[in-house]
Each structure stands twice: as C-alpha cells, then as structure tokens.
Protein backbone atom coordinates (compact mmCIF):
# COMPACT_ATOMS: atom_id res chain seq x y z
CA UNK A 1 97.79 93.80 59.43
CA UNK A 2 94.03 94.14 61.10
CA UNK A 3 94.55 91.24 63.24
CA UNK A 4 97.75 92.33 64.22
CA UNK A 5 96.40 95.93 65.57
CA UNK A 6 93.32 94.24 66.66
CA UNK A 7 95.73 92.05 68.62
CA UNK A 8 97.95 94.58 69.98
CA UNK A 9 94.94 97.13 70.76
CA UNK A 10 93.44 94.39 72.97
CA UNK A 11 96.72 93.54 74.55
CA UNK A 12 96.99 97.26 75.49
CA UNK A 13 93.47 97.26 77.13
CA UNK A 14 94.69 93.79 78.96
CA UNK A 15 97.35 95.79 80.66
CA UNK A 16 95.17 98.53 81.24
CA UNK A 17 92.75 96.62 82.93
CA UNK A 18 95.38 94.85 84.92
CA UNK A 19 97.48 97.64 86.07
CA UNK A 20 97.13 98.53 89.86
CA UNK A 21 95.38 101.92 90.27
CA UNK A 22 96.96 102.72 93.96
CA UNK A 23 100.36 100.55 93.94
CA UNK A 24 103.46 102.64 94.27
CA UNK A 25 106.40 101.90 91.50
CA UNK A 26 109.15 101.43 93.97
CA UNK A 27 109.57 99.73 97.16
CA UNK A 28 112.91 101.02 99.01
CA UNK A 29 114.91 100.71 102.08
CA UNK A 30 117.05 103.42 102.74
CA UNK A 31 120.35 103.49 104.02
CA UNK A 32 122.18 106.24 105.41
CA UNK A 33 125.02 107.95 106.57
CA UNK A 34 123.74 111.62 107.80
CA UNK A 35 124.86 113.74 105.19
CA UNK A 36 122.99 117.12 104.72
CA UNK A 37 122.24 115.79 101.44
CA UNK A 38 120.77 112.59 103.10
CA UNK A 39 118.07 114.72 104.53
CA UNK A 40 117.28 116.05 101.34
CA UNK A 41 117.47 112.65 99.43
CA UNK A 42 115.23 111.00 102.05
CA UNK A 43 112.67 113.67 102.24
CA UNK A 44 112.47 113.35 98.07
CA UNK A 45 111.59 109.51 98.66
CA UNK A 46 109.55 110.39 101.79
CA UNK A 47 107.01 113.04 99.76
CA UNK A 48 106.38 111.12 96.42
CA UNK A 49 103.51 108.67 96.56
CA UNK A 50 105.29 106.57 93.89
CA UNK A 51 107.99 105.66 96.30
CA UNK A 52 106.83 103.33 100.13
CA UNK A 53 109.73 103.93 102.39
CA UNK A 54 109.47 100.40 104.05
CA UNK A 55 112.26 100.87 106.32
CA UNK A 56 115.62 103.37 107.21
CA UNK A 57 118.95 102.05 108.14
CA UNK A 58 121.62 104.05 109.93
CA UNK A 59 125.41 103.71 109.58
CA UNK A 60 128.42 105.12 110.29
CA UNK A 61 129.75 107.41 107.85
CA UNK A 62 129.68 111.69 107.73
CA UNK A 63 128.13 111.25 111.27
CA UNK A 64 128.70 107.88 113.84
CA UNK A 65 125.29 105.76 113.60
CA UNK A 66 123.66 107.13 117.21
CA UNK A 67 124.01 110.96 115.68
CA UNK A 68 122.22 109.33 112.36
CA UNK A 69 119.32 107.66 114.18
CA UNK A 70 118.56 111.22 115.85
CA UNK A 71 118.75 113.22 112.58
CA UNK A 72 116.12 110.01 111.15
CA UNK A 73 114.41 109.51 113.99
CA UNK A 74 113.65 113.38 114.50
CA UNK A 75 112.82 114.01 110.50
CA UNK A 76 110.18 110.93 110.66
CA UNK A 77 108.41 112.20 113.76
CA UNK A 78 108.62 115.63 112.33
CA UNK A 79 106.83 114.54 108.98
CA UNK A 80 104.62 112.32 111.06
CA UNK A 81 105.75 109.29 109.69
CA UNK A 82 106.40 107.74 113.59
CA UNK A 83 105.47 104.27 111.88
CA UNK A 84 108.53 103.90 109.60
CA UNK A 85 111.03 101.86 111.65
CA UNK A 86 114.67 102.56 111.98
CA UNK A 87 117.01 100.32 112.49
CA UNK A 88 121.08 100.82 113.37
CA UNK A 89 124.17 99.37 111.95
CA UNK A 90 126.43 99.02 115.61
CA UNK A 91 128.82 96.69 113.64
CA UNK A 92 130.73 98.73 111.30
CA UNK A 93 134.55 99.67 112.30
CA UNK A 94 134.43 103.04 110.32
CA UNK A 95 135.23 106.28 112.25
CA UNK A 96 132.85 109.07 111.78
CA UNK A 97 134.70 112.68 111.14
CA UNK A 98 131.62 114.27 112.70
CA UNK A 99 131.22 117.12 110.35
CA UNK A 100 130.39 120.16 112.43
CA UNK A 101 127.65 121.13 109.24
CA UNK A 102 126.33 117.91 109.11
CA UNK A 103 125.99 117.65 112.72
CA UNK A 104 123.86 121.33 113.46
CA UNK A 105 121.88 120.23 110.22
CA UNK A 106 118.69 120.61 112.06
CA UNK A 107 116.17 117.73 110.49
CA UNK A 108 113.83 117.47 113.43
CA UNK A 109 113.44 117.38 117.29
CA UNK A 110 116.26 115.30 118.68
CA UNK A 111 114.78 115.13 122.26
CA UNK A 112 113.61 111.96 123.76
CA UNK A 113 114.91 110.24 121.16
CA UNK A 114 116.77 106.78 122.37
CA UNK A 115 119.06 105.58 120.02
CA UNK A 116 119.68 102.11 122.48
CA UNK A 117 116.25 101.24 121.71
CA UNK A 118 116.43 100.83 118.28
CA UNK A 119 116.58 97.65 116.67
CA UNK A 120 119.78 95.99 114.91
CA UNK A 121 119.79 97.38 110.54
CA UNK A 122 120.56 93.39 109.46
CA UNK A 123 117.60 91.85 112.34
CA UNK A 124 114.81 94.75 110.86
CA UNK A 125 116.19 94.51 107.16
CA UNK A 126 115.26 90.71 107.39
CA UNK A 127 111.80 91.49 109.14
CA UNK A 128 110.76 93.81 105.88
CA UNK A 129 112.03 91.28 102.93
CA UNK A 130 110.11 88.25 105.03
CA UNK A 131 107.01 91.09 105.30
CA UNK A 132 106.82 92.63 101.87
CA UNK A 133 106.22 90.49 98.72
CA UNK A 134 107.17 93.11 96.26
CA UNK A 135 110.69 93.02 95.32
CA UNK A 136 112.58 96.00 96.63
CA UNK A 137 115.03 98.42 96.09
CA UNK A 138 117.82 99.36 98.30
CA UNK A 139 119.32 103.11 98.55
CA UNK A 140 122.64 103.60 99.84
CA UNK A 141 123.44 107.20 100.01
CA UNK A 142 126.51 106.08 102.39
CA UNK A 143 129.04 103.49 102.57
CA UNK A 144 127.81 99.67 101.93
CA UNK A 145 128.87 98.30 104.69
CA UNK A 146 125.01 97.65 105.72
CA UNK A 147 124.21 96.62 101.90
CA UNK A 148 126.87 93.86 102.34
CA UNK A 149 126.09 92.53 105.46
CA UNK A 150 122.75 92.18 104.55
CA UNK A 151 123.40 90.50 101.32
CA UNK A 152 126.28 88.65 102.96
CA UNK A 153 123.46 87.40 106.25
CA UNK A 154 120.05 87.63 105.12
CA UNK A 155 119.00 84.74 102.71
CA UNK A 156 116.30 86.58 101.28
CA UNK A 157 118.18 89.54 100.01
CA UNK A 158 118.95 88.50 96.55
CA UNK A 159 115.68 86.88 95.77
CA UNK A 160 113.86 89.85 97.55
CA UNK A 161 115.64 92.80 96.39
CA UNK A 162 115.90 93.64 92.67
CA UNK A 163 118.80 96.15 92.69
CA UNK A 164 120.75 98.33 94.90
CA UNK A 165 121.45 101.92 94.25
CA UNK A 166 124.41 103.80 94.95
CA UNK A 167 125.19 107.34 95.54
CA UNK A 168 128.74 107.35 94.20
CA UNK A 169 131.12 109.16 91.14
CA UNK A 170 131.58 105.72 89.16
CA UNK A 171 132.96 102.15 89.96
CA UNK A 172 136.80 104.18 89.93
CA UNK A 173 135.74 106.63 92.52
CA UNK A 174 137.81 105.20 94.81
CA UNK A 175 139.04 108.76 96.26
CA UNK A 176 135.34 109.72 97.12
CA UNK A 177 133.60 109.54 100.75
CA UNK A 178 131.02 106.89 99.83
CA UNK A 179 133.48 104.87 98.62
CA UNK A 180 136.29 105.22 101.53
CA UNK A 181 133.37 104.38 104.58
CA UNK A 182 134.07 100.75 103.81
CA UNK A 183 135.82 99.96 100.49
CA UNK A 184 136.30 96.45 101.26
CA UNK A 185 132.21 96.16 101.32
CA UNK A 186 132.54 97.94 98.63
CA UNK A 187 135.23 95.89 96.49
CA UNK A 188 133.14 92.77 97.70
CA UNK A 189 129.29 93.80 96.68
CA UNK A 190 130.96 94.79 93.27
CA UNK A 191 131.43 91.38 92.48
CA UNK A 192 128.40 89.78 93.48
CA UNK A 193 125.79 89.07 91.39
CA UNK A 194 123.13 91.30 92.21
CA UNK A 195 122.24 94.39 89.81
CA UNK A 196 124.02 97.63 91.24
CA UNK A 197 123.41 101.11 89.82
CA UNK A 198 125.94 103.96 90.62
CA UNK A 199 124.37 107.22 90.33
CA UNK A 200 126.76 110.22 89.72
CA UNK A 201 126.70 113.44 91.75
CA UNK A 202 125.39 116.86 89.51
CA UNK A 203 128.62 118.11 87.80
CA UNK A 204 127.24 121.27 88.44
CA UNK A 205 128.16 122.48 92.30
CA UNK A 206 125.44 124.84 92.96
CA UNK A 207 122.63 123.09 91.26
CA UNK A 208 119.93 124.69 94.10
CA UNK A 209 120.54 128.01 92.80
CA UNK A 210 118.67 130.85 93.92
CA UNK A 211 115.53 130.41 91.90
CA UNK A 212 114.78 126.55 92.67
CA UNK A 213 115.26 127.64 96.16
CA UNK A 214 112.66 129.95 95.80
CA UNK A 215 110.57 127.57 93.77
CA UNK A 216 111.15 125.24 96.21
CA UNK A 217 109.38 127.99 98.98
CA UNK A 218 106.61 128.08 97.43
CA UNK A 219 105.69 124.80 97.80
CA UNK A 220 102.95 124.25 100.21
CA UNK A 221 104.04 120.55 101.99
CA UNK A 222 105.60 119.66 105.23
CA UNK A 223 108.59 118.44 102.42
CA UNK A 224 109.22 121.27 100.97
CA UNK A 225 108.77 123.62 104.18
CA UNK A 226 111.62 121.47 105.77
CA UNK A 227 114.17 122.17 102.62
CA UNK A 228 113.46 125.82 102.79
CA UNK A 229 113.74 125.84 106.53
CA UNK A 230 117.18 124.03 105.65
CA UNK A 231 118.22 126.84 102.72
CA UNK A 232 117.27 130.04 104.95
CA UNK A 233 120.15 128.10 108.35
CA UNK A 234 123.33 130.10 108.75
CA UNK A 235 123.91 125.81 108.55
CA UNK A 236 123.69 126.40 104.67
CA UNK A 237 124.31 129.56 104.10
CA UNK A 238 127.92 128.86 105.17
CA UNK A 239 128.97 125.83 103.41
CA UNK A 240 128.62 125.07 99.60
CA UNK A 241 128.31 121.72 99.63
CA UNK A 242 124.40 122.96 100.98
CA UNK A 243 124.23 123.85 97.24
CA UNK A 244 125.29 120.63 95.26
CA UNK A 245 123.03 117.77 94.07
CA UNK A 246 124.41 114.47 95.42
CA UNK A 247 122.67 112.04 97.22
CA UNK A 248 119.33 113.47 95.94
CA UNK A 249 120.14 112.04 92.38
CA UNK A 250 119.57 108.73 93.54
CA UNK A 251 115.24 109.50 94.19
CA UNK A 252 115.33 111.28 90.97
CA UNK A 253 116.80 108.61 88.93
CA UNK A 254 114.58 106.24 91.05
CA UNK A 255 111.50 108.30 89.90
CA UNK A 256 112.66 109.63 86.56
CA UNK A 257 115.00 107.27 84.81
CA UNK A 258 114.17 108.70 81.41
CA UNK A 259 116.64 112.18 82.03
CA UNK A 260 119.73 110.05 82.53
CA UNK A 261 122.39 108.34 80.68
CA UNK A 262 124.12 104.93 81.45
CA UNK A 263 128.06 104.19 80.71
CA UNK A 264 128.47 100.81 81.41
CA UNK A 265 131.43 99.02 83.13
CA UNK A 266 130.70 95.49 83.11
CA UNK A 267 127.96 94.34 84.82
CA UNK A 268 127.85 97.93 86.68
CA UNK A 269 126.05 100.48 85.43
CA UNK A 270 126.54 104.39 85.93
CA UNK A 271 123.81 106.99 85.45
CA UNK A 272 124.36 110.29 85.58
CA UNK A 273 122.40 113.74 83.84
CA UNK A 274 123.13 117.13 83.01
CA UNK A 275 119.80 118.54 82.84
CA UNK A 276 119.59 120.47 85.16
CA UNK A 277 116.38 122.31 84.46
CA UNK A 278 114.32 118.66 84.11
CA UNK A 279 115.94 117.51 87.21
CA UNK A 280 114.51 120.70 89.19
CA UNK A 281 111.09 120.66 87.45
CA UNK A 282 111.25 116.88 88.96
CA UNK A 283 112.43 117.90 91.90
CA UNK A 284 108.97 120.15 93.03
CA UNK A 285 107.20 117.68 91.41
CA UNK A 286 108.41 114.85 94.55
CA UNK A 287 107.75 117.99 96.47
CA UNK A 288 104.24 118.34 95.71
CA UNK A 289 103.42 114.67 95.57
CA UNK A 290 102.66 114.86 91.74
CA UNK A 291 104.00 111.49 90.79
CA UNK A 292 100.91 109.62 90.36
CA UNK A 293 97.12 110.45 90.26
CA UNK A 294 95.44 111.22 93.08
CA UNK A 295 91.96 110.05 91.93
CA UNK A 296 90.31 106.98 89.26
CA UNK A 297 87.83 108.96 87.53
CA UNK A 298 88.54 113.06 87.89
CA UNK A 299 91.97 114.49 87.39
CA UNK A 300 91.41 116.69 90.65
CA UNK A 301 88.65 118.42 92.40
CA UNK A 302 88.33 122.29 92.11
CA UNK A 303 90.01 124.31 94.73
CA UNK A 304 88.07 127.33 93.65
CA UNK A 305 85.31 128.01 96.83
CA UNK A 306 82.72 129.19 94.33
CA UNK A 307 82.49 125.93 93.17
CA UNK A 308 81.15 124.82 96.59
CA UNK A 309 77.97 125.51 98.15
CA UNK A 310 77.73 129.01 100.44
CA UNK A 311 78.39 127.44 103.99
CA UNK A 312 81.29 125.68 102.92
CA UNK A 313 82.94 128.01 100.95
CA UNK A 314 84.37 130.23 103.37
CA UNK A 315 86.15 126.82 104.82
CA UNK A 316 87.55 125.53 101.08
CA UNK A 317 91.01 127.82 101.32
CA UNK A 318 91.48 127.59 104.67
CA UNK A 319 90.87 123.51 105.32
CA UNK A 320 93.36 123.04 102.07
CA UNK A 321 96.04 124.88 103.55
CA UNK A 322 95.82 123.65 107.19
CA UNK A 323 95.35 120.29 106.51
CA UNK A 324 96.19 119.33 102.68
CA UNK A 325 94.68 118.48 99.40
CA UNK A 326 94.57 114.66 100.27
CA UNK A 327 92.46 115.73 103.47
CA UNK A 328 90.16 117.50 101.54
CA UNK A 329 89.67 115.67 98.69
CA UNK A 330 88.77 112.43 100.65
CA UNK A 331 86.41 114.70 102.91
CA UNK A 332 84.54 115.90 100.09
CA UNK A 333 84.33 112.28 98.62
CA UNK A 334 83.70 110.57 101.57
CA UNK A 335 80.65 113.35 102.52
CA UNK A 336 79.30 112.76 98.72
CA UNK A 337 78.86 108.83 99.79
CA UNK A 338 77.22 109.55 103.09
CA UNK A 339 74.67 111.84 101.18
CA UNK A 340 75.20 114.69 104.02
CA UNK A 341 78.41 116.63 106.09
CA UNK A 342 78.54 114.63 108.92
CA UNK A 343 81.00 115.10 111.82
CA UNK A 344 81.91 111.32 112.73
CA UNK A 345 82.69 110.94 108.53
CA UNK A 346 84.91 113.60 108.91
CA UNK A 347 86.83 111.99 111.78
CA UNK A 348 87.16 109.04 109.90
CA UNK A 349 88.67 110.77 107.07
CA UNK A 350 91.30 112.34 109.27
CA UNK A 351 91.57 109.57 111.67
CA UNK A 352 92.69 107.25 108.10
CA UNK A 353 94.91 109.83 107.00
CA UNK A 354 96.60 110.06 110.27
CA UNK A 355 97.07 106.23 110.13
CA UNK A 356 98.80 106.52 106.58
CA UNK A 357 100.60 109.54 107.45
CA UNK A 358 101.85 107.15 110.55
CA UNK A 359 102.92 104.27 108.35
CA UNK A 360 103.55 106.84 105.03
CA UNK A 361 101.38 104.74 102.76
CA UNK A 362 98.99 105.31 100.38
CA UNK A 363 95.46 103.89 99.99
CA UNK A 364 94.87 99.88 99.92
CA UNK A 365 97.98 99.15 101.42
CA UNK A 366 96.77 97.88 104.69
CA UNK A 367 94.12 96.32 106.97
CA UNK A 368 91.02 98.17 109.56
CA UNK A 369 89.56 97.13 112.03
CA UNK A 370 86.64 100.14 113.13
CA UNK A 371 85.07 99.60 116.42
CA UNK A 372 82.31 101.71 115.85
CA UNK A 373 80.09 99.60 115.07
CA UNK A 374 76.82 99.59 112.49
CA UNK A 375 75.04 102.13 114.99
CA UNK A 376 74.91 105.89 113.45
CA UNK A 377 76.14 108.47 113.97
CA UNK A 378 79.22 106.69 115.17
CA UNK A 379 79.19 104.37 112.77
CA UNK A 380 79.39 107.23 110.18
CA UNK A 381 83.37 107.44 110.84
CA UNK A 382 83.40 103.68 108.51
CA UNK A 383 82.32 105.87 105.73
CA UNK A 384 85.67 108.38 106.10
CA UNK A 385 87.61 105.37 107.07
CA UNK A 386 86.61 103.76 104.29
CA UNK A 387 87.42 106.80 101.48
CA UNK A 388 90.50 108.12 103.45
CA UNK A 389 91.87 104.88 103.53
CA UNK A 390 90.93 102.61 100.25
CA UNK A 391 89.55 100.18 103.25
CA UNK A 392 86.67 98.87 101.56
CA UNK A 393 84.80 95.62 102.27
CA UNK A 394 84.71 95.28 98.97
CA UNK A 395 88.33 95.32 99.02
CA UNK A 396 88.38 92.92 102.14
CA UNK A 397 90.62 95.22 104.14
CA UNK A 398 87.62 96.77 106.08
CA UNK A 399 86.06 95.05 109.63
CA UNK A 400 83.53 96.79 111.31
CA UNK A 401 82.84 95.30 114.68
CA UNK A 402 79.84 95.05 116.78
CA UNK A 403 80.53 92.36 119.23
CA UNK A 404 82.83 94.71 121.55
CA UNK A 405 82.58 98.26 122.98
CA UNK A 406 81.89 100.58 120.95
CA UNK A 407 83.92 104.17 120.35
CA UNK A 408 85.88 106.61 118.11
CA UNK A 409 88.67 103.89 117.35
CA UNK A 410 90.04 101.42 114.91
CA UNK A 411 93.23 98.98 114.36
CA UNK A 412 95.36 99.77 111.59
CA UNK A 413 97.86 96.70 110.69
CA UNK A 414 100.52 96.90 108.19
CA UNK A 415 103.32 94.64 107.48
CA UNK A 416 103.13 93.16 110.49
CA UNK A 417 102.66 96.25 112.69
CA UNK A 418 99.80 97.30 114.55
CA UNK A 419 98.49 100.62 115.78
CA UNK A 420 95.02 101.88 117.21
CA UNK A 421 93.86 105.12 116.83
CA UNK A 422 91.01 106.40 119.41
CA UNK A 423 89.66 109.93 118.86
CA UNK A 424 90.11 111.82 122.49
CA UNK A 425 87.14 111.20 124.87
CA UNK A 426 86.94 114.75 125.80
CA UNK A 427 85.69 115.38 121.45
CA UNK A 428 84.55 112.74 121.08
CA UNK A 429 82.08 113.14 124.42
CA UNK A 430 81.62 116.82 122.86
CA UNK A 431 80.82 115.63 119.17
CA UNK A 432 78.34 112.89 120.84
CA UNK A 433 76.08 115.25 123.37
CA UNK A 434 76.16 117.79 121.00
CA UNK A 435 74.33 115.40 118.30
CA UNK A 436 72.41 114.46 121.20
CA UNK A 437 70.64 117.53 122.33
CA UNK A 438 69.98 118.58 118.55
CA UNK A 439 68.02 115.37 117.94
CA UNK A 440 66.37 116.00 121.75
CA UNK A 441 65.17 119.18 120.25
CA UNK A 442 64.32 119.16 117.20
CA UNK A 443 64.30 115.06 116.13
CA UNK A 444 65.85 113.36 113.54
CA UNK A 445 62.92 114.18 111.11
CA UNK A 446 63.81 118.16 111.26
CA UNK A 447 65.46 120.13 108.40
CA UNK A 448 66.89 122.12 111.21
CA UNK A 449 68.60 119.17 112.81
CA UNK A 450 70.62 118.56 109.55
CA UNK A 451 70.91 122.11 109.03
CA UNK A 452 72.87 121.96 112.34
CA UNK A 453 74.53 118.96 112.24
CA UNK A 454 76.20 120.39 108.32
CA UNK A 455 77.08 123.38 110.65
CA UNK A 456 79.01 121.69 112.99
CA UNK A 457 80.26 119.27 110.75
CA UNK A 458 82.47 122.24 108.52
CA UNK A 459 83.77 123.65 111.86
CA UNK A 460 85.01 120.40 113.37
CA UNK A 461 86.32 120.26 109.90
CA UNK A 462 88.03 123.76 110.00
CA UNK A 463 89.17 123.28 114.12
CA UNK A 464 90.33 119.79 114.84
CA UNK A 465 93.28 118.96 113.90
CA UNK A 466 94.14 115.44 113.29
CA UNK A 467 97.78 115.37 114.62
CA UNK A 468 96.45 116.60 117.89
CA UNK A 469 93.00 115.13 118.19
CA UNK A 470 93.88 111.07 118.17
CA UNK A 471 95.52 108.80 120.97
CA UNK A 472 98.32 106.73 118.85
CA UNK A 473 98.74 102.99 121.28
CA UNK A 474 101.15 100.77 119.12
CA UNK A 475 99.87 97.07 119.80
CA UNK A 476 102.21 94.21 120.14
C-alpha cells in the first residue's frame, strides 16, 4: 500500500511539473451567424484567458454574412483585438430574415469596415489548422453550413479539430433556427465521424435578470462594459429574446463542463444545465478574466496604495482603472527586475500588452524581435517586453538586435502573422531629451537624476496611453 501512494504521489508531482503554466485549455474557431446572443457568446470566449480565439467565421443566418463581418469586425477593433482574422462564408444559399434587433445591435464601429476584403471562411479555416498544432475546437452558434464545408474541403479538419460544438435544442430540434439555416449540413455532419456536442438553450427565458445585469455593471473590463452598454439599448429593452441564455451556453460549457448534464443519442451528445445561479457566478467570472492564474508564485499583487511606496501611491487606483490589472501587475514586475521605475520599461510593458491585446493572447504564445538594442535607456523597454510578454531568452522567443537602427520598436509574429509596433517619434523624442538633459545636469552618478527619472517614469505611466501612443504596420 506504501509503494502504491509513494507511486501515485510521485505521479501527481510528474504532472505537476509537466503541466504548462501559461497554455490556455481551449483552442476555438468561432462561427457565426449575428445573433444578439452571438455578441454575447463571443465576447464570453473573447475575455477568458483560458479560451485563444484563433480565428472568426461569418455566415449567413439571423443576418446575411457582409452584415456579420461588420458586427465582428467592429466588436474586434472595439476590444482591440484588430489581429484576430475574420474570414466570410460567400457560398451558402440561405436567405437571411435580417432581424431589425439583430441588425441595430450595436457591437462596435461599423465604419470603414470592408467586408470585400475579407478572406474566404474555408481558405483562412485551413491557414489556422496548418498554423496551430494544438487540436481545436470549433463553435457554431449558427447554422453548419461552414462546419461542413470545412470538414467536407479541408483535409486537416478531422485530425486537427477535436470536436465541434453546437448551439442547438437537441439532435430533434429540427423546428429551431440553428437547425433550419442549412439542415442538409446539418443532417450530413450528424453522421460523420467527428465528436459533436449540442448544447441546449437556458429553459429559463429571462436568465439575465435584473440583478446579473447589475452584477454584470459592475464589472470593470472592456467585456463587461460592452454587455451593459448592450442591456441599458432601447435594442434590448424592447425584445425578450435580449434576456435568454442561448448561444452563450456554448463558452460556459466550454469553460465549465462540470454544471451540465449529458443525454446521449448515439454518438451525439446533449448538454444542457439548470443552474442558473452557477452559470451566472461563471458568467462574471469570463467577465473578469478569472479563469486561470494570473501569476507562478503570488496569487495577486495588492491593489491597496498603502502598500506602495509614497510617490507611487497616488498613481496605484488610478493606473488600475485606466489601464487594467494585467498592465499593472507586469509594470510593477517588470520595474522590480530592472531594480528602478524606468520610463522605456514601462513602454515595453504597454507596448507587449498592446501586441497581445492585438493578437488576444496570453504570455509565451509568440515570438519578439526588439530593435532597441543592448544600449540603455532604450534598451530598458527589453525588460517590459520581456515581463509583459513571457518573451524571455530563456524562453527563446526574445531577439534583441543591434546590427540595425535602433528605436522604440519590435516585431511581434504569431501564427504566421506579423506586426511591428514603434512607439510615436514625437514621445519617444520627448522621453529621450528629457533623459538627456537630466543626465547633462546632474550625471548619471546623482541621486537626483534617479529621483527624476522615478518621477517621470509614474507619470508617463499615469498619461500615455498605450492604444494611442504606438504605430501598428502589419508586415507581409
């Protein structure tokens, strides 16, 4: 009986050891149809860490697949995720009924927004299984027309994606929306073999009730603010379909499978769960990003200024709310391994978050190139690239090059995409002969000049912002 724990207790510590500290549980590619309850579904996925959005797909459905790609297209730019691509389904027959509530849903700015450009759902739905390694799942919270093609076109689907999940009542739903978009895709996916999950809507039709609304308020993300900007339309206030809990089952079974049941028919499976009160409570946990653990050693840092030194502490509240807890916590971190607040650490911490924000991953999950160099105090920013970003050399994802020009930049590549980031010249000029003349006066050697430099450092902090302060060139 000793060996056997012995055994089993060093088994546990094998796994332990093994897990991946940063990895997200679930790789998905969305596919979607529109629906005001799209927009909510997505933006679930789009907030929890646990969950990379690799890639949206558009079809026809409650809206045609041109009024889709605007509502996507508008809520990605609007959450700052400009790096997630979107591709559009222009082959499917189905008619689109153009709901009136669907279509005034408001999910982002439509302007400047060119639907033509986009590339075809089956050409970029090949480019992310032939990119990404990890085995996928794919959300349809529409018809499956796009599901089918794909499986029916793309080689690599069954090998590369693990299951699909469908927002629909049951395998004999064949009355309900989802189903009716394409059935014959529908009849035709049922019988492949390929694992299919069919999650049920909330029996309950006004599961956001007037207190998870509010809860939902009082969340401090860009997520959250977009639902409650969605409850407090006249668009939702006058239809009640705003109130029910469809599509958005699908990202809570995704992320908590342990709240629902399973009635098997055949090789199908339907989930479904009537608890309502878990599925809120998991609900503003997506929200607020609480589906994994932010750090490796500490559970959180305080938010409480008194914990922080006097010249800071005025900033804590303030630089938390403006910018986030992932902003801050990877300043104070990244200031901790520089051994002193310095500015150009700073704008690498928000220049790496801006590049994750772009792509909506977390840390680890791709490649940097800095081009400022080994030369402080621009080569300072490596240090916030590095702790904003997970881009360590000691991870092999980190380059700092010398042999080129130097300046407030670096190359961000991830899965197969490419974007530089280049802090404005006009701050960047200002940062620089502002450093400058405080060395000129009172050298490098001076407790005043690092007095100085820590002041500056917290009000770059507090002022620039970092959705306005980089220039975003995608590289092809």
């Amino acid at each position: 009986m000793k060996r056997i724990l012995l055994l089993l207790a060093g088994f546990s510590i094998t796994i332990l050891l093994n897990s991946h500290p940063w990895k997200p549980s679930h790789y998905v590619i969305i596919d979607t149809d529109g629906g005001i309850d799209d927009m909510r579904a997505i933006t679930l996925m789009l907030a929890s860490p646990d969950i990379r959005v690799l890639a949206i797909t558009v079809s026809p459905g409650v809206l045609s697949s041109y009024d889709v790609y605007l509502k996507v297209k508008s809520l990605l730019n609007a959450c700052h995720h400009e790096g997630i691509p979107v591709g559009i389904n222009r082959s499917a027959a189905f008619k689109s009924p153009e709901y009136k509530v669907a279509l005034n849903a408001k999910w982002g700015m439509e302007e400047n927004l060119d639907p033509a450009s986009a590339p075809d759902c089956i050409v970029l739905i090949k480019e992310i299984l032939s990119a990404e390694k990890t085995k996928i799942s794919f959300i349809c919270i529409g018809g499956m027309s796009t599901a089918y093609n794909s499986l029916k076109d793309i080689p690599l689907f069954k090998q590369q994606v693990k299951e699909i999940l469908w927002s629909v009542d049951g395998i004999n739903d064949s009355k309900g929306f989802n189903y009716n978009i394409d059935p014959q895709a529908a009849k035709r996916i049922l019988k492949e073999d390929i694992p299919i999950s069919l999650i049920r809507n909330f029996s309950d039709s006004s599961f956001f009730d007037e207190n998870l609304i509010k809860d939902i308020s009082e969340v401090k993300t860009r997520y959250a603010e977009k639902l409650t900007a969605y409850f407090n339309s006249d668009n939702a206030r006058g239809h009640q379909f705003s109130y029910r809990a469809t599509d958005e089952m699908v990202p809570l079974f995704l992320q908590f499978p342990s709240i629902f049941k399973a009635d098997s028919t055949g090789k199908t499976l339907e989930y479904y769960s009537s608890e309502k009160k878990l599925l809120g409570d998991d609900l503003l946990k997506m929200l607020k990003g609480e589906t994994v653990a932010r750090n490796q050693v500490i559970k959180d840092l305080p938010l409480d200024p008194s914990f922080y030194f006097d010249d800071i502490k005025p900033s804590v509240t303030e630089i938390v709310n403006r910018y986030g807890i992932d902003e801050w916590t990877s300043g104070v971190l990244a200031n901790e391994l520089h051994r002193h607040l310095g500015v150009f650490a700073i704008i690498g911490v928000k220049m790496g978050i801006r590049a994750r924000e772009y792509f909506d991953t977390g840390v680890d999950e791709f490649t940097v190139t800095s081009f400022a160099g080994s030369e402080p105090p621009l080569s300072c920013m490596n240090d916030g690239l590095q702790v904003s970003t997970g881009a360590t050399p000691g991870h092999g994802l980190l380059t700092v090059r010398n042999d080129t020009v130097l300046s407030a930049s670096a190359l961000f590549t991830y899965l197969n995409h490419r974007i530089k980031l280049t802090l404005k010249p006009e701050i960047a000029g200002k940062i620089s002969s502002e450093l400058k003349e405080i060395n000129f006066v009172y050298g490098l050697d001076s407790n005043i000049y690092w007095e100085l430099v820590r002041k500056n450092t917290i009000k770059y902090w507090l002022n620039l912002d970092r959705q306005e302060i980089f220039i975003i060139k995608q590289i092809h």
